[in-house]
Protein backbone atom coordinates (compact mmCIF):
# COMPACT_ATOMS: atom_id res chain seq x y z
CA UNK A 1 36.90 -17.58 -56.93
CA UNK A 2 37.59 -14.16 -55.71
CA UNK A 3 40.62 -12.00 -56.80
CA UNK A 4 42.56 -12.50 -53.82
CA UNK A 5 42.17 -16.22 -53.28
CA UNK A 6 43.92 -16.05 -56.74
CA UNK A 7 46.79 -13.87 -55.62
CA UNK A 8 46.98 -16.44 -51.72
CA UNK A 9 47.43 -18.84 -54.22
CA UNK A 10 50.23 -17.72 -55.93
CA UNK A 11 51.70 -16.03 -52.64
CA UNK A 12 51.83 -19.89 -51.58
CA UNK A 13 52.96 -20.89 -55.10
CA UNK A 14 55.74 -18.58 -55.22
CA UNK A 15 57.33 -19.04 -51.51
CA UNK A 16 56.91 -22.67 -52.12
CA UNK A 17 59.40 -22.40 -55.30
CA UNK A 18 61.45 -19.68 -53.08
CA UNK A 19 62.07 -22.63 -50.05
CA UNK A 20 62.55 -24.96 -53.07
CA UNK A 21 65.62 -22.32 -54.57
CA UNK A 22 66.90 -21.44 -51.06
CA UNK A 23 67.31 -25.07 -49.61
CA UNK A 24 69.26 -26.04 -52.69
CA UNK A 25 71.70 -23.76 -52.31
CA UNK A 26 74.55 -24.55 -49.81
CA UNK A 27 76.02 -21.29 -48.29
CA UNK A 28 79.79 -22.36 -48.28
CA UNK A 29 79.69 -23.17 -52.10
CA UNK A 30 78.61 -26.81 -52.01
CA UNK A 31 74.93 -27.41 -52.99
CA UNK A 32 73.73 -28.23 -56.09
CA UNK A 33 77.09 -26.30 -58.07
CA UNK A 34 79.42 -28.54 -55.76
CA UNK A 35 77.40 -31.86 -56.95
CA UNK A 36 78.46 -31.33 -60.75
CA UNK A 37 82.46 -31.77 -59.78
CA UNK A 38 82.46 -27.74 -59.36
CA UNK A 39 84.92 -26.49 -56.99
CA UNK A 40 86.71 -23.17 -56.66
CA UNK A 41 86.30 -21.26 -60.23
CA UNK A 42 85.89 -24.09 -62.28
CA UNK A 43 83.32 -23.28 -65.11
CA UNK A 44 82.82 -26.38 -66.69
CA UNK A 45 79.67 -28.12 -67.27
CA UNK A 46 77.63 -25.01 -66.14
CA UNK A 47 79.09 -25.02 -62.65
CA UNK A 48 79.40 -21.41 -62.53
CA UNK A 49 75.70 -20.67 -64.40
CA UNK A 50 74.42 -22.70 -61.76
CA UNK A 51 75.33 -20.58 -58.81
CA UNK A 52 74.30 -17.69 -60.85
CA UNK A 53 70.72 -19.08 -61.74
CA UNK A 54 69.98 -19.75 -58.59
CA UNK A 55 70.82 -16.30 -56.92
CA UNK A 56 69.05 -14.74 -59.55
CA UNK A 57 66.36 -16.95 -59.02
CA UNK A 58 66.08 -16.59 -55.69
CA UNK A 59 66.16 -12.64 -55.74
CA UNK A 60 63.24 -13.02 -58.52
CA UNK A 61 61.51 -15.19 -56.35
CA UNK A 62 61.39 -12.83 -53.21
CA UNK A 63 60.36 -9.87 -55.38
CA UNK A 64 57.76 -11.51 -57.08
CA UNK A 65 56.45 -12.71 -53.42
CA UNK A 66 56.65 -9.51 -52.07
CA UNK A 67 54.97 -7.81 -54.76
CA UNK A 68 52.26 -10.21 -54.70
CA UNK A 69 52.05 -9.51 -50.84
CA UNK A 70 51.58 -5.99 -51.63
CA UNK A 71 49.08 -5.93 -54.64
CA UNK A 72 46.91 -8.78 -52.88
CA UNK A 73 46.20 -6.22 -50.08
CA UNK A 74 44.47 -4.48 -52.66
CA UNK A 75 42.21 -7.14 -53.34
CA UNK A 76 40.85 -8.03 -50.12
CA UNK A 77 37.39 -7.89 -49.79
CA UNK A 78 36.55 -5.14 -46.86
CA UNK A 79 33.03 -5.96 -46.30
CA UNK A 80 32.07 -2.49 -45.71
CA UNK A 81 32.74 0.38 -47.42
CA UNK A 82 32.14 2.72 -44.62
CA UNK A 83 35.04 4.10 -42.67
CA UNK A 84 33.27 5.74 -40.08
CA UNK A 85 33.94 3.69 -36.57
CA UNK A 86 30.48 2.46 -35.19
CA UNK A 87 32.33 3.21 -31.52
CA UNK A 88 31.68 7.18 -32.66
CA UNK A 89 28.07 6.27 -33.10
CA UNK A 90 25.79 7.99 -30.59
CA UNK A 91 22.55 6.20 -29.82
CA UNK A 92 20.30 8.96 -28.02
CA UNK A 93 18.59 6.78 -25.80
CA UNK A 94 21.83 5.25 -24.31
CA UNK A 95 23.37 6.49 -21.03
CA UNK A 96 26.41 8.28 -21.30
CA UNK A 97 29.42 5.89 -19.81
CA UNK A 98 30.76 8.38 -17.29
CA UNK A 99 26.99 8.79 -15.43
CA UNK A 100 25.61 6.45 -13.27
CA UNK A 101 21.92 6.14 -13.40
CA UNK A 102 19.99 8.35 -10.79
CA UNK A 103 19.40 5.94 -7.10
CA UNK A 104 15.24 5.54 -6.85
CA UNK A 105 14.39 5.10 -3.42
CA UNK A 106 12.65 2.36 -1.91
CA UNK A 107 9.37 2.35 -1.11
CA UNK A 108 8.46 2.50 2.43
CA UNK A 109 5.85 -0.13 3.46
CA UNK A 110 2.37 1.31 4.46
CA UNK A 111 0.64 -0.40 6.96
CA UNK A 112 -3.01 0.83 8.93
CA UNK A 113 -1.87 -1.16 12.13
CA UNK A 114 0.10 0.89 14.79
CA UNK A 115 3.12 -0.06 15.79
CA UNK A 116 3.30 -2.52 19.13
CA UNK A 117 5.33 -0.61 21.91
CA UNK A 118 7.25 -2.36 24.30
CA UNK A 119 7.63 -1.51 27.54
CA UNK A 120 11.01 -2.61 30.05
């Protein structure tokens, strides 16, 4: 398993969990805070922690993904190590692109018999 099939699979990993965080929370206070009896400033039974887990978790959850975006690029395999473009390559046999090969005439047919003449 190569290094970054190891870092795709916690990219996936940790935007899974991130969906998982986001869709819990309920942007006008409900969610899962507003299931324990929590309303307004109430801070009983954890109501409170709650909503303050799960923004922290979900800011620690998009850094950690977009971290993990970054490093992976690291990791991916290149192929070749060569940076030179193969379009810059110059084969010395090749015609250039902006010359059109030279126009070789026909051949003009020999023949020993003279032309028949017609007369009007």
């Amino acid at each position: 398993m190569s290094t970054f099939s190891i870092f795709l699979a916690l990219i996936v990993i940790v935007a899974f969990l991130l969906i998982v965080v986001i869709m819990v929370q309920n942007p006008k206070g409900g969610g899962l805070s507003s299931s324990f009896g929590g309303g307004g400033n109430q801070q009983l039974g954890g109501v409170k922690k709650t909503t303050d887990f799960l923004d922290k978790s979900t800011w620690t959850l998009a850094t950690i993904l977009l971290v993990l975006i970054l490093v992976s690029n690291v990791a991916i395999n290149r192929g070749i190590q060569n940076a030179d473009s193969k379009a810059l390559d110059i084969d010395p046999t090749a015609q250039p692109l902006d010359q059109t090969p030279p126009v070789q005439p026909l051949p003009t047919p020999t023949t020993s018999e003279p032309a028949a003449e017609t007369t009007e």
